[in-house]
PDB file of N, CA and C in Angstrom:
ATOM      1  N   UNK A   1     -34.368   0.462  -6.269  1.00  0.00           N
ATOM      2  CA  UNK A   1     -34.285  -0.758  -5.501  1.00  0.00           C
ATOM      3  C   UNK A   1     -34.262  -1.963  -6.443  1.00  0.00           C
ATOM      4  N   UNK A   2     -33.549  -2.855  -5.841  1.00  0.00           N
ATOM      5  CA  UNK A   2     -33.346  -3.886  -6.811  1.00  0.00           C
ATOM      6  C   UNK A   2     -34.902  -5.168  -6.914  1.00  0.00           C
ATOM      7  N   UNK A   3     -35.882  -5.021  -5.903  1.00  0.00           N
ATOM      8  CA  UNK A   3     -36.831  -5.805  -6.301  1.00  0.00           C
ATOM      9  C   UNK A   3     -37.978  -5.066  -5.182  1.00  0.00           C
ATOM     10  N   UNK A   4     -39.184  -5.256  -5.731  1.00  0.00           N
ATOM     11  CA  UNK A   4     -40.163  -4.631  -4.591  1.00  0.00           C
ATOM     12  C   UNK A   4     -40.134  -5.386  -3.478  1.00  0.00           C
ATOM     13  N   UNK A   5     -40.383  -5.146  -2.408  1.00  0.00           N
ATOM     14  CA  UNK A   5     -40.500  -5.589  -0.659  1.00  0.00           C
ATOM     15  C   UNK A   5     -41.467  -6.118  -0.661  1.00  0.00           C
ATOM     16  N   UNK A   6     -42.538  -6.141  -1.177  1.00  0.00           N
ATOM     17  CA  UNK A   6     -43.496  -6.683  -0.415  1.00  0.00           C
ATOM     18  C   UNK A   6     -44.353  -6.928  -2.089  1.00  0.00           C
ATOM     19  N   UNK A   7     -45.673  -7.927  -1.864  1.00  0.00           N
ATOM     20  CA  UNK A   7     -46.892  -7.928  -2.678  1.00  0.00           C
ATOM     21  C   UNK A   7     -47.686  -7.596  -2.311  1.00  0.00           C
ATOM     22  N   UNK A   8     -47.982  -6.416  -3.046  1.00  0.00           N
ATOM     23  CA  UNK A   8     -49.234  -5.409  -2.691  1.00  0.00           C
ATOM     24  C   UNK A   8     -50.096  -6.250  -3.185  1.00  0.00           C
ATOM     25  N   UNK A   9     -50.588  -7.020  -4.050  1.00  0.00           N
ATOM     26  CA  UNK A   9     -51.816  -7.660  -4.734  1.00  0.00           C
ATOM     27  C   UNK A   9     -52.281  -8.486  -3.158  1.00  0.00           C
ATOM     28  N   UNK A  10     -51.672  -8.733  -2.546  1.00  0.00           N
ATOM     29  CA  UNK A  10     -51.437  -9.914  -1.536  1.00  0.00           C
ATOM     30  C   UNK A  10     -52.180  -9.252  -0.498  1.00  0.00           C
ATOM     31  N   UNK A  11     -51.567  -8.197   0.078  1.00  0.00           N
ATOM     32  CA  UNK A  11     -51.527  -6.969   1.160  1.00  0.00           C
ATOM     33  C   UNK A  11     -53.215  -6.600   0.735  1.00  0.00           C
ATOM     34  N   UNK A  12     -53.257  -6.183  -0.126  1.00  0.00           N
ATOM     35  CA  UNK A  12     -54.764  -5.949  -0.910  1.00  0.00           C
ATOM     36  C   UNK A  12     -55.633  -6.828  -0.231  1.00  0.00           C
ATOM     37  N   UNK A  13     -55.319  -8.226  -0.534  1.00  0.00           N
ATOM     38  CA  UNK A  13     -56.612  -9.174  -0.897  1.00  0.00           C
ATOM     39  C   UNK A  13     -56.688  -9.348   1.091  1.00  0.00           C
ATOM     40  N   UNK A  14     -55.653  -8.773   1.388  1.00  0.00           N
ATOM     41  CA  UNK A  14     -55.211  -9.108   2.907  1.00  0.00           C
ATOM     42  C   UNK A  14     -56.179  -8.073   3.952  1.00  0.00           C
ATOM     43  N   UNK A  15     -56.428  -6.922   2.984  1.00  0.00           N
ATOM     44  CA  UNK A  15     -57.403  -5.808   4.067  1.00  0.00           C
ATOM     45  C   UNK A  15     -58.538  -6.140   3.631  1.00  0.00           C
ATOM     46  N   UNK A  16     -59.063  -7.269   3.857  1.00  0.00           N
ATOM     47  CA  UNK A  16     -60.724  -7.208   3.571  1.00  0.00           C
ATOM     48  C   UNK A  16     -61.877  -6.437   4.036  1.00  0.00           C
ATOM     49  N   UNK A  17     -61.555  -5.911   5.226  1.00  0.00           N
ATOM     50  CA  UNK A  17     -62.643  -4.860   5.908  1.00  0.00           C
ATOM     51  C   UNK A  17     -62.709  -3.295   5.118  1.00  0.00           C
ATOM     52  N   UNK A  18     -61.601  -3.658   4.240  1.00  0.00           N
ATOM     53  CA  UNK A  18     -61.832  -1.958   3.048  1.00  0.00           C
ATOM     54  C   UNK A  18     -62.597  -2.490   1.590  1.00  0.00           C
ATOM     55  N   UNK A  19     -62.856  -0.715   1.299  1.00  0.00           N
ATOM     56  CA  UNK A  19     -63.231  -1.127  -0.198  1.00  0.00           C
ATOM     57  C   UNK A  19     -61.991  -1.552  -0.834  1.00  0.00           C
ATOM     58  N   UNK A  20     -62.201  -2.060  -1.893  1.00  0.00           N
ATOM     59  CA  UNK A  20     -61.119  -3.138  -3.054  1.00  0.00           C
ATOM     60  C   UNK A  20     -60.569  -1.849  -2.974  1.00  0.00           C
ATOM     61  N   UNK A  21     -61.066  -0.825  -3.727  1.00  0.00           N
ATOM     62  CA  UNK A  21     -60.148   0.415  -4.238  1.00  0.00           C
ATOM     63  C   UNK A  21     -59.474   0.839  -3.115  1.00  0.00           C
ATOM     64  N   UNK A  22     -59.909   1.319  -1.938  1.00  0.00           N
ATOM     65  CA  UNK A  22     -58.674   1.560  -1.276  1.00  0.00           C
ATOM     66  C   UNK A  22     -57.792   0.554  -0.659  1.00  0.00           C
ATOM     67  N   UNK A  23     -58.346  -0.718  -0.763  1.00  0.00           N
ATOM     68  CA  UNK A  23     -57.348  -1.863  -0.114  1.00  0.00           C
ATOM     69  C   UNK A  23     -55.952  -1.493  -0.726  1.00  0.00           C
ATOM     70  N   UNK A  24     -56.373  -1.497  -2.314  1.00  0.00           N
ATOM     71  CA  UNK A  24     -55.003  -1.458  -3.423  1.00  0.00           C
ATOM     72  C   UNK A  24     -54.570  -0.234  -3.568  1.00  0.00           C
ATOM     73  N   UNK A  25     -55.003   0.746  -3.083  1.00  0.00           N
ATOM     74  CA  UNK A  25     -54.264   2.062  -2.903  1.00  0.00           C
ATOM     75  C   UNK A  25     -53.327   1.782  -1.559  1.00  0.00           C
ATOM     76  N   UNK A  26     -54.032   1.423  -0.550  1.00  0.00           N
ATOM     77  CA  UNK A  26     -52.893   1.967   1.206  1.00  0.00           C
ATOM     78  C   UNK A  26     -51.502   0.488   0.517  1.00  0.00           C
ATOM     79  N   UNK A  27     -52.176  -0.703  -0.088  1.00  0.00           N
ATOM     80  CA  UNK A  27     -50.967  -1.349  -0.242  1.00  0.00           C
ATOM     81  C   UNK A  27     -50.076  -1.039  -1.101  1.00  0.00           C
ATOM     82  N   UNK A  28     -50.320   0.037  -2.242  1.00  0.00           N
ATOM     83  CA  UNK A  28     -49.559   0.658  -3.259  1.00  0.00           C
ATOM     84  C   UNK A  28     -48.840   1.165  -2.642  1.00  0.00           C
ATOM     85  N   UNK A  29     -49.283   2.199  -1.667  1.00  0.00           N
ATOM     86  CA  UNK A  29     -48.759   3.410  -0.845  1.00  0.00           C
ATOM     87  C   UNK A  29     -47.250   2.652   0.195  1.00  0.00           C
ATOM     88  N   UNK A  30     -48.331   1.527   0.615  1.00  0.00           N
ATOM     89  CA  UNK A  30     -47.089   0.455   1.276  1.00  0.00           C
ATOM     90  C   UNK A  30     -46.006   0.070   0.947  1.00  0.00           C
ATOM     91  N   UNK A  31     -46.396  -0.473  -1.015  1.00  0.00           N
ATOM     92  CA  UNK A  31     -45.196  -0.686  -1.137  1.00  0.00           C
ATOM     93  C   UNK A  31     -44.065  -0.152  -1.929  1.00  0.00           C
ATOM     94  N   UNK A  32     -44.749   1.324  -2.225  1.00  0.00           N
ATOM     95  CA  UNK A  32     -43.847   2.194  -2.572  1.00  0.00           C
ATOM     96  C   UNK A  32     -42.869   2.955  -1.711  1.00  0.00           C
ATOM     97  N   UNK A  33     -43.553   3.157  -0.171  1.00  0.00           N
ATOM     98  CA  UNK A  33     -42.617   3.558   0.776  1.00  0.00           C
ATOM     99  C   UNK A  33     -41.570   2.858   0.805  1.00  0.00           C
ATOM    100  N   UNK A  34     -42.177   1.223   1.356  1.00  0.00           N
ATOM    101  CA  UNK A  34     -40.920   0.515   1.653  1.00  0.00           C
ATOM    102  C   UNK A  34     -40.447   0.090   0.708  1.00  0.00           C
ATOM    103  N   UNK A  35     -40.823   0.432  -0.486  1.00  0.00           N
ATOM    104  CA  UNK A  35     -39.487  -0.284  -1.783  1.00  0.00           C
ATOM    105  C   UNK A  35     -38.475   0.926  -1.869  1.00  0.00           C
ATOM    106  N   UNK A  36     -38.947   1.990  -1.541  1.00  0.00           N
ATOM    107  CA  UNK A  36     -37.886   3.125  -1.349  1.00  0.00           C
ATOM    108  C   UNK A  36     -36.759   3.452  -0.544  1.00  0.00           C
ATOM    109  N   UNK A  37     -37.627   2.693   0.971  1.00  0.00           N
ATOM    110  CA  UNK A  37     -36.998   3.345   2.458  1.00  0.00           C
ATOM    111  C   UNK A  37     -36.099   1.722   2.804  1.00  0.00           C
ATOM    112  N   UNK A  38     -36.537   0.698   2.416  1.00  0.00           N
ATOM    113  CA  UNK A  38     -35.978  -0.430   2.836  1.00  0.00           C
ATOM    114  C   UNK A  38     -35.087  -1.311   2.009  1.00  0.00           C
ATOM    115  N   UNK A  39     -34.093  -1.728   2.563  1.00  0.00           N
ATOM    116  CA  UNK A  39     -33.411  -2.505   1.188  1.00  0.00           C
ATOM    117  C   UNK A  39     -33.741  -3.924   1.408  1.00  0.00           C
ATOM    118  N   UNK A  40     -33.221  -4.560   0.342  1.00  0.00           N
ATOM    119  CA  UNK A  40     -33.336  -6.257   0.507  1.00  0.00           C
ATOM    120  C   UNK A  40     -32.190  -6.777   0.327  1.00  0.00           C
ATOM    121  N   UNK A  41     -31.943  -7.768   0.155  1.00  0.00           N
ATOM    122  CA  UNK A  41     -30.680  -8.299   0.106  1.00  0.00           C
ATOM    123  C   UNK A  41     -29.971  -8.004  -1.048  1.00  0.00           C
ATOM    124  N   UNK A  42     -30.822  -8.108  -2.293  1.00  0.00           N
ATOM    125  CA  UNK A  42     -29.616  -7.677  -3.717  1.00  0.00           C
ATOM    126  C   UNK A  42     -28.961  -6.245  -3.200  1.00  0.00           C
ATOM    127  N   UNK A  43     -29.811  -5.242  -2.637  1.00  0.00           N
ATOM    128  CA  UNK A  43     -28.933  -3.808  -2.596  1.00  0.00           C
ATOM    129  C   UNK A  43     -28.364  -4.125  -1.727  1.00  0.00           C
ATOM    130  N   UNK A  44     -28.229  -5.060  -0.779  1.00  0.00           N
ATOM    131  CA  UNK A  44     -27.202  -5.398   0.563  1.00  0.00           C
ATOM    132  C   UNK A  44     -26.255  -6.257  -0.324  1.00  0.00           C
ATOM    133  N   UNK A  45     -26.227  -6.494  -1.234  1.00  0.00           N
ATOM    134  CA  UNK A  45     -24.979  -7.476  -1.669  1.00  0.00           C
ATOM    135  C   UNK A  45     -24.377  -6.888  -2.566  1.00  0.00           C
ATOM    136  N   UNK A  46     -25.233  -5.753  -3.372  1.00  0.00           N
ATOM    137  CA  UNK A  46     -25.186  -5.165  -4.561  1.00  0.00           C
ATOM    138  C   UNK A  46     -23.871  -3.959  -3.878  1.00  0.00           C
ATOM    139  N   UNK A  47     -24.381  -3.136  -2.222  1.00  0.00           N
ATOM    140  CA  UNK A  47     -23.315  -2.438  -1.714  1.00  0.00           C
ATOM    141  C   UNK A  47     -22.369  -3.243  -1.495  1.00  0.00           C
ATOM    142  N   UNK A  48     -22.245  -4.140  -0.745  1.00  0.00           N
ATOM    143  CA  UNK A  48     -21.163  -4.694   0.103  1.00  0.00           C
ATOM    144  C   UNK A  48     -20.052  -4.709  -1.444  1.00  0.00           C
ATOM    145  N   UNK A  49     -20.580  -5.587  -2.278  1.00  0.00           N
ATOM    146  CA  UNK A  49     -19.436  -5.800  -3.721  1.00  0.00           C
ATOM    147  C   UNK A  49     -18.829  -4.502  -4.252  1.00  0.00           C
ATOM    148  N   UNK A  50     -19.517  -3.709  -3.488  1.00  0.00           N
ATOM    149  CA  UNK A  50     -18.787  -2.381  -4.398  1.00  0.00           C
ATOM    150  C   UNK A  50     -17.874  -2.019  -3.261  1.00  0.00           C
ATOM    151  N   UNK A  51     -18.568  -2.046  -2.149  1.00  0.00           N
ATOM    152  CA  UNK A  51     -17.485  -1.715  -1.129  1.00  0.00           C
ATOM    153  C   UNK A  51     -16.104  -2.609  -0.810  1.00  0.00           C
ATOM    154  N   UNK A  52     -16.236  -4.360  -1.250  1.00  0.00           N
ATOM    155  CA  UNK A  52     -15.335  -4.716  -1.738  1.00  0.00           C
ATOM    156  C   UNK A  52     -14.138  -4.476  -2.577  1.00  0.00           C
ATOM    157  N   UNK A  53     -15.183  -3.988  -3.825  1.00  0.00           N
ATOM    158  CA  UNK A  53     -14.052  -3.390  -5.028  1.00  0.00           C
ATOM    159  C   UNK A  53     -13.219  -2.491  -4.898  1.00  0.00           C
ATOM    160  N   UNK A  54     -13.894  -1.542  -4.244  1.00  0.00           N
ATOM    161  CA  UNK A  54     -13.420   0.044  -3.198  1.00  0.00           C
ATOM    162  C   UNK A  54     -12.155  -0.513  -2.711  1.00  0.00           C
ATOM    163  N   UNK A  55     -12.412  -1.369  -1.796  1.00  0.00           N
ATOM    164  CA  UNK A  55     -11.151  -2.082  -0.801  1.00  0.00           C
ATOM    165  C   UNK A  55     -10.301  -2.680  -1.434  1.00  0.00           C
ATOM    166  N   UNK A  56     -10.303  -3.585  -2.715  1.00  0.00           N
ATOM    167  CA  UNK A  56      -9.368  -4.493  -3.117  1.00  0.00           C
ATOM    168  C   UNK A  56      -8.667  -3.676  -4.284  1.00  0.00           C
ATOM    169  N   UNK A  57      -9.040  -2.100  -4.333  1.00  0.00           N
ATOM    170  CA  UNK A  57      -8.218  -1.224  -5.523  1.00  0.00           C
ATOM    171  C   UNK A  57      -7.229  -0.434  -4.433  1.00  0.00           C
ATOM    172  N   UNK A  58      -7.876  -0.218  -3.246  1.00  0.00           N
ATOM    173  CA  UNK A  58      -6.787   0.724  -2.633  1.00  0.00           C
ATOM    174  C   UNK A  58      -6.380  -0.294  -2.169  1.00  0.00           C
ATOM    175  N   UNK A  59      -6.391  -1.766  -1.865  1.00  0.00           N
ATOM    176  CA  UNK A  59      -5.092  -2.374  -1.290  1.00  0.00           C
ATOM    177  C   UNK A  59      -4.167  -3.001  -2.599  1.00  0.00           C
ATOM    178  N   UNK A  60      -4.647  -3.238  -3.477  1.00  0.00           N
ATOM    179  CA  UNK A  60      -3.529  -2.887  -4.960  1.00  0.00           C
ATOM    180  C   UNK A  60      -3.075  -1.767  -5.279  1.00  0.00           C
ATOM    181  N   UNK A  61      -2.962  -0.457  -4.847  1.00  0.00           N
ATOM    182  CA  UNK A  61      -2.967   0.670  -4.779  1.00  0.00           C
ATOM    183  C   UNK A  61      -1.529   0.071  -3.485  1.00  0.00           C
ATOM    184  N   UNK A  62      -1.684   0.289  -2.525  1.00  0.00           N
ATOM    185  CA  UNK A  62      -0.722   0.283  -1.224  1.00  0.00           C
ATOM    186  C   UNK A  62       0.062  -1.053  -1.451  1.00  0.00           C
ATOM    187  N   UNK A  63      -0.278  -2.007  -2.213  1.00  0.00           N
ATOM    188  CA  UNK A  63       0.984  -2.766  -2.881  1.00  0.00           C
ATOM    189  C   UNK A  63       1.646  -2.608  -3.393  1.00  0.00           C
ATOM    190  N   UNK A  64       1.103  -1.867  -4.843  1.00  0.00           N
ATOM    191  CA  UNK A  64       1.753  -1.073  -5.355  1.00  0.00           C
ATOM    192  C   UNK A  64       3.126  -0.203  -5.105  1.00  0.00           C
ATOM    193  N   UNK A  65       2.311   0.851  -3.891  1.00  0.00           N
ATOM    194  CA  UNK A  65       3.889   1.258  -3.221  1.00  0.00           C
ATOM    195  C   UNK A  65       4.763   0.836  -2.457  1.00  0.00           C
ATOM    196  N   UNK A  66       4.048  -0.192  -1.616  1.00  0.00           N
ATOM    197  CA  UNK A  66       5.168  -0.861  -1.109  1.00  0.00           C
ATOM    198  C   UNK A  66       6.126  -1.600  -2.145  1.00  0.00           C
ATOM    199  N   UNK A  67       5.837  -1.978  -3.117  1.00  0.00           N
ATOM    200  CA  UNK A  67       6.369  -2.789  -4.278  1.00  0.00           C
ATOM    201  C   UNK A  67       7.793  -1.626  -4.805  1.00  0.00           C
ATOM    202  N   UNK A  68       7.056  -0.651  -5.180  1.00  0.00           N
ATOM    203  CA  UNK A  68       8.228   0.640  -5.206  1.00  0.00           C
ATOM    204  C   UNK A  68       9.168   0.780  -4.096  1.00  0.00           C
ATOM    205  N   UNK A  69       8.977   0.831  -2.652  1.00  0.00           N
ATOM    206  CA  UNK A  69       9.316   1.500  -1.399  1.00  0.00           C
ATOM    207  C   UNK A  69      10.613  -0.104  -1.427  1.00  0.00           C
ATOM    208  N   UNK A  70      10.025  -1.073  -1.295  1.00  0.00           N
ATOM    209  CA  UNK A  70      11.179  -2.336  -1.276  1.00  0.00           C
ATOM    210  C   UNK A  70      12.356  -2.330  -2.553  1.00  0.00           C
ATOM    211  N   UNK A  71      11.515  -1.299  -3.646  1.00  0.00           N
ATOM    212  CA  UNK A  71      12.704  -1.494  -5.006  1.00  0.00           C
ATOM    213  C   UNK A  71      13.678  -0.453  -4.291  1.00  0.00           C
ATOM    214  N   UNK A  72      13.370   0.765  -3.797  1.00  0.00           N
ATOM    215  CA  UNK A  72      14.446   1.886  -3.537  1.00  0.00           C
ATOM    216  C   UNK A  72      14.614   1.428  -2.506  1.00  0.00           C
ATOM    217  N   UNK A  73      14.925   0.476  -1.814  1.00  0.00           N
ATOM    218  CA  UNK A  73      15.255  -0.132  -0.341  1.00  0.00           C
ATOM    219  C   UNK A  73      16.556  -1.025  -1.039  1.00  0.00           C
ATOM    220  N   UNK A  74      16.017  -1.356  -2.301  1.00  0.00           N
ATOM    221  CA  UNK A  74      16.938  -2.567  -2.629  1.00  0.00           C
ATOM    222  C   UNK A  74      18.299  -1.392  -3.284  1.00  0.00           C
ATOM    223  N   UNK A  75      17.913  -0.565  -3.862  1.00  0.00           N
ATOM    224  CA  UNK A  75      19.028   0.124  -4.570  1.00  0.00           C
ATOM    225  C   UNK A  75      19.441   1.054  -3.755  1.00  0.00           C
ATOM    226  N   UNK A  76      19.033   1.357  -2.473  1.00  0.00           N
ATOM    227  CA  UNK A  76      19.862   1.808  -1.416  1.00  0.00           C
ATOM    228  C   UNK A  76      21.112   0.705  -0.769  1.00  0.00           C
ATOM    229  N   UNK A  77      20.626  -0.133  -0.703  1.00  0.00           N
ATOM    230  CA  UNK A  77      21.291  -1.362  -0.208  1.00  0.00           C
ATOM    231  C   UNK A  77      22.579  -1.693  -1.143  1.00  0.00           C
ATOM    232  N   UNK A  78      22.169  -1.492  -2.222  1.00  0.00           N
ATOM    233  CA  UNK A  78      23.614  -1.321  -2.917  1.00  0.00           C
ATOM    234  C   UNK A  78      24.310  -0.175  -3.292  1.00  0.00           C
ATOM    235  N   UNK A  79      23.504   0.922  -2.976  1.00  0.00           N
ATOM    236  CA  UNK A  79      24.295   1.905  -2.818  1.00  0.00           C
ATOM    237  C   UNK A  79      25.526   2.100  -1.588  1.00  0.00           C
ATOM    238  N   UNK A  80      25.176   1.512  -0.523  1.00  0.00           N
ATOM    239  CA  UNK A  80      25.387   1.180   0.568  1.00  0.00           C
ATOM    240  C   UNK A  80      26.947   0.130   0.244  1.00  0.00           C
ATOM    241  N   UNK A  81      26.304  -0.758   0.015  1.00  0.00           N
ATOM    242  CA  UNK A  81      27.159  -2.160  -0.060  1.00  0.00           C
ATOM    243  C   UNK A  81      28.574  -1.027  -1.441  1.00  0.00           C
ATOM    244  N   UNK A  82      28.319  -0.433  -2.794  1.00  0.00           N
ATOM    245  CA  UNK A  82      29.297   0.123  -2.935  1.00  0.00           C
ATOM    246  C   UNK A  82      30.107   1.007  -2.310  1.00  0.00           C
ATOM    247  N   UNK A  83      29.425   2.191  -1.328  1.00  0.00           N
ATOM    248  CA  UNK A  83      29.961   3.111  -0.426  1.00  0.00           C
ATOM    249  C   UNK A  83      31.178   2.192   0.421  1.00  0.00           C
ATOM    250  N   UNK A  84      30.392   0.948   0.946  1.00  0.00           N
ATOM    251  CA  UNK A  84      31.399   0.544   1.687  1.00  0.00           C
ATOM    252  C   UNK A  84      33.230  -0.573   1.136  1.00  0.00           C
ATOM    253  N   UNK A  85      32.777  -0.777   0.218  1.00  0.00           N
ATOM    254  CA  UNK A  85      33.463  -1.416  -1.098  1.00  0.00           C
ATOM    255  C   UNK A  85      34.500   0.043  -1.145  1.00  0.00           C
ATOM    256  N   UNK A  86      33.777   0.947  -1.473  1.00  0.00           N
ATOM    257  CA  UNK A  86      34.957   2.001  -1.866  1.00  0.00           C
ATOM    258  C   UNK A  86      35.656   2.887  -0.451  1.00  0.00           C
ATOM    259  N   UNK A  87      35.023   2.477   0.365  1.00  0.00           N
ATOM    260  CA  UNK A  87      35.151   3.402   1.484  1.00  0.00           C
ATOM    261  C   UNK A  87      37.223   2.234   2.419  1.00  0.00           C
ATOM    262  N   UNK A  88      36.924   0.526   1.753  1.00  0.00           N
ATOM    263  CA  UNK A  88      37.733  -0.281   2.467  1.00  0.00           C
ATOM    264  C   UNK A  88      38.894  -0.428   1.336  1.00  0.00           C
ATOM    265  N   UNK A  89      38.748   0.120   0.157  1.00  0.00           N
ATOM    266  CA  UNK A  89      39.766   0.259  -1.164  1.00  0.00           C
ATOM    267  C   UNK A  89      40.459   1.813  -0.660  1.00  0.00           C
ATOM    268  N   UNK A  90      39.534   2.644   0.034  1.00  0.00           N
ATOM    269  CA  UNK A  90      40.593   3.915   0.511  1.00  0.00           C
ATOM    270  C   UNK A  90      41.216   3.704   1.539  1.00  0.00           C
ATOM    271  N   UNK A  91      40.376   2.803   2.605  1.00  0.00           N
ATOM    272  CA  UNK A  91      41.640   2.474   3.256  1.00  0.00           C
ATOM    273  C   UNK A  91      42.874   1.999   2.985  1.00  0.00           C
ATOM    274  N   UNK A  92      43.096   0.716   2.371  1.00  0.00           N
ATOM    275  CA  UNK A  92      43.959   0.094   1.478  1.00  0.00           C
ATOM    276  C   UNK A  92      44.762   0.986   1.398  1.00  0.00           C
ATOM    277  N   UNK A  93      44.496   2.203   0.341  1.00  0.00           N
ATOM    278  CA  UNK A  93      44.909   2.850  -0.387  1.00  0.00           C
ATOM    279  C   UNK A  93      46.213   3.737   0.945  1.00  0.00           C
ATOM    280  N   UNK A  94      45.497   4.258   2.081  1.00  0.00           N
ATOM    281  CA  UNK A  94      45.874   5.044   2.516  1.00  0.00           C
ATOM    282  C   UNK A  94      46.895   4.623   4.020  1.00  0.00           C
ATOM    283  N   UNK A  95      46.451   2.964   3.953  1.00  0.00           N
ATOM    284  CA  UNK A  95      47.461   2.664   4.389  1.00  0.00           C
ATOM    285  C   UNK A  95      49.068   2.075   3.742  1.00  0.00           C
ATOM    286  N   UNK A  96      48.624   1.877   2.375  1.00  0.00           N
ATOM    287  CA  UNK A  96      49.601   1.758   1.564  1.00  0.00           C
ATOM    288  C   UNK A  96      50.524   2.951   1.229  1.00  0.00           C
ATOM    289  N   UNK A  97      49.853   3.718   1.394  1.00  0.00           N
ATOM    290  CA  UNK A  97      50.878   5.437   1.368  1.00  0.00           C
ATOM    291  C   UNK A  97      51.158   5.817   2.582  1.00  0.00           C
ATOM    292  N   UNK A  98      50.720   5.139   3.817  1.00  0.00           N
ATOM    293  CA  UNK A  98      51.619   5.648   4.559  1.00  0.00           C
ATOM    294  C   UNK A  98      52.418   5.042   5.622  1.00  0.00           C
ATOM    295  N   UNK A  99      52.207   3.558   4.507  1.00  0.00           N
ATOM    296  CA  UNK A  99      53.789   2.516   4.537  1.00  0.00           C
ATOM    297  C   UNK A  99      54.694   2.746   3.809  1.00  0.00           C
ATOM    298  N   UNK A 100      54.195   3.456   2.667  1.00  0.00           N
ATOM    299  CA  UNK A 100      55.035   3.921   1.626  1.00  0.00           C
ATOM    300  C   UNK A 100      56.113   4.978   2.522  1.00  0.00           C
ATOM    301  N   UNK A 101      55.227   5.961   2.927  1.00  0.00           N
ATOM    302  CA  UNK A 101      56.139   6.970   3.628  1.00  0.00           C
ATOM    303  C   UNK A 101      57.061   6.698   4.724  1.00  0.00           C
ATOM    304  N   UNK A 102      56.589   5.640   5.573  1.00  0.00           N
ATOM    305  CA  UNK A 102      57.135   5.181   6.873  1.00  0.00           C
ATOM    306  C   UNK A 102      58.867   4.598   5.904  1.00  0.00           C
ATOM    307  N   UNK A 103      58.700   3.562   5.233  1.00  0.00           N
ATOM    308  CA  UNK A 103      60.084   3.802   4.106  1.00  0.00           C
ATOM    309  C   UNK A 103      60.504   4.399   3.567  1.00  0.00           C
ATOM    310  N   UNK A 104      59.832   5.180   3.160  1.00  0.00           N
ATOM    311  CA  UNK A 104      61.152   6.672   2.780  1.00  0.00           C
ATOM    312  C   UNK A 104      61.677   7.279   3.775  1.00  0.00           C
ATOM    313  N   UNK A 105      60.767   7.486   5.020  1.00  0.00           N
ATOM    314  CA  UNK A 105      61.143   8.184   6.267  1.00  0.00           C
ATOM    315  C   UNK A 105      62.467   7.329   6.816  1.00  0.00           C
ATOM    316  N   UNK A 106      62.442   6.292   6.900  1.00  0.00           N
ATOM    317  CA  UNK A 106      63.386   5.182   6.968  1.00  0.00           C
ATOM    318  C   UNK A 106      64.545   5.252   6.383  1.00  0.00           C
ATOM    319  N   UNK A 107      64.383   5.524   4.781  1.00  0.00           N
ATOM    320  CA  UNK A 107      65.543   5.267   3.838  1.00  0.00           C
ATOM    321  C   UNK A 107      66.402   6.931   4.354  1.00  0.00           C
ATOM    322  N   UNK A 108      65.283   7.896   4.512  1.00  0.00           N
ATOM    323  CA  UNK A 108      66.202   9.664   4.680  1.00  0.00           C
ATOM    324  C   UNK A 108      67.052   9.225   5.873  1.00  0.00           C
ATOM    325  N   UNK A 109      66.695   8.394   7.050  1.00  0.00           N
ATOM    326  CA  UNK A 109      66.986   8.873   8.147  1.00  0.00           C
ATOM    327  C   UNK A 109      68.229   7.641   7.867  1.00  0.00           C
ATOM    328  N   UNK A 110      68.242   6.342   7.010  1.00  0.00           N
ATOM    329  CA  UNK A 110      69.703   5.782   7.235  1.00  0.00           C
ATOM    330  C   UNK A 110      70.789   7.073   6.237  1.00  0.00           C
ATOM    331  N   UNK A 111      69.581   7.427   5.273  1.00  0.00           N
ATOM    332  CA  UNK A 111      70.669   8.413   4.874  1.00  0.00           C
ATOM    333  C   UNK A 111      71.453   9.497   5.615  1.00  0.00           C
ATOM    334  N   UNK A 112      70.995  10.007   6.132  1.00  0.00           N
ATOM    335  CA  UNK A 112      70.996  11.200   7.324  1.00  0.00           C
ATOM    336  C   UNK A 112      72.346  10.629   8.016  1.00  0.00           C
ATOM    337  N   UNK A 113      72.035   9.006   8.654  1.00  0.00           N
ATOM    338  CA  UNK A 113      72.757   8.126   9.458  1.00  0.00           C
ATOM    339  C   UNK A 113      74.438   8.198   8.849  1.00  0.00           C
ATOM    340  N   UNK A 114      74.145   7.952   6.894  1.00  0.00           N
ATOM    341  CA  UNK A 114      75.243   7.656   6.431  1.00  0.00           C
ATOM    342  C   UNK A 114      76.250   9.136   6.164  1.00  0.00           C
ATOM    343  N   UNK A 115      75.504  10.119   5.981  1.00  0.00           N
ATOM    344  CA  UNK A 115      76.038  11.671   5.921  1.00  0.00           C
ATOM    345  C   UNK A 115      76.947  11.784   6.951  1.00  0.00           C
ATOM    346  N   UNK A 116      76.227  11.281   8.335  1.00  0.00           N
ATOM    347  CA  UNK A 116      76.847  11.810   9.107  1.00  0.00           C
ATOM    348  C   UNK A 116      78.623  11.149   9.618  1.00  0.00           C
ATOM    349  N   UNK A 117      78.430   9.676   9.060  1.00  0.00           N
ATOM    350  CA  UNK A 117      79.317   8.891   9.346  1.00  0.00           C
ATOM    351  C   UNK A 117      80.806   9.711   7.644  1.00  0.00           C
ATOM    352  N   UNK A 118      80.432  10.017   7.048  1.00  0.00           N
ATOM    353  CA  UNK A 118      81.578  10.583   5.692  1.00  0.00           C
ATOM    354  C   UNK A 118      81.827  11.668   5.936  1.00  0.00           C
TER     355      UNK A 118
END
């Protein structure tokens, strides 16, 4: 315990209807129980700060991962943002080949057109 509860010298001089010797024995006895069984305020402040510390490591702890969880949020996001970058360059791509083809299909069939006219 961080300080005794009570003054036994006090408690002592306080049972006057006993002998001295046992006055200062039952108040010994007194204040060894309750310096054992009772707290005072330092062990009430002395817990609470630890139970603080307890609390302010696991919530730096769960910042922590959220701090991680928002970084792979962010490099999903551009994983994302390239997928779609490459996903509107294949379109491009695939409508350009099959404008490409729509003119050749074009050029066979005036050919076809001109075969048939010689």
């Amino acid at each position: 315990m961080a300080q005794p509860v009570m003054d036994t010298l006090q408690v002592a001089d306080a049972l006057s209807g006993m002998e001295r010797e046992q006055a200062e024995g039952v108040a010994s006895m007194l204040g060894t129980q309750l310096g054992d069984h009772v707290a005072v305020r330092k062990d009430l402040d002395l817990g609470f700060e630890r139970i603080l510390a307890h609390v302010d490591e696991r919530f730096a702890q769960v910042d922590k991962q959220f701090a991680q969880v928002d970084k792979q949020f962010a490099e999903f996001r551009g994983e994302i943002k390239s997928l779609h970058t490459k996903f509107n360059v294949l379109g491009v791509g695939v409508t350009l080949a099959l404008a490409f083809l729509g003119v050749i299909a074009g050029f066979l069939a005036v050919l076809a057109g001109l075969d048939r006219l010689v």
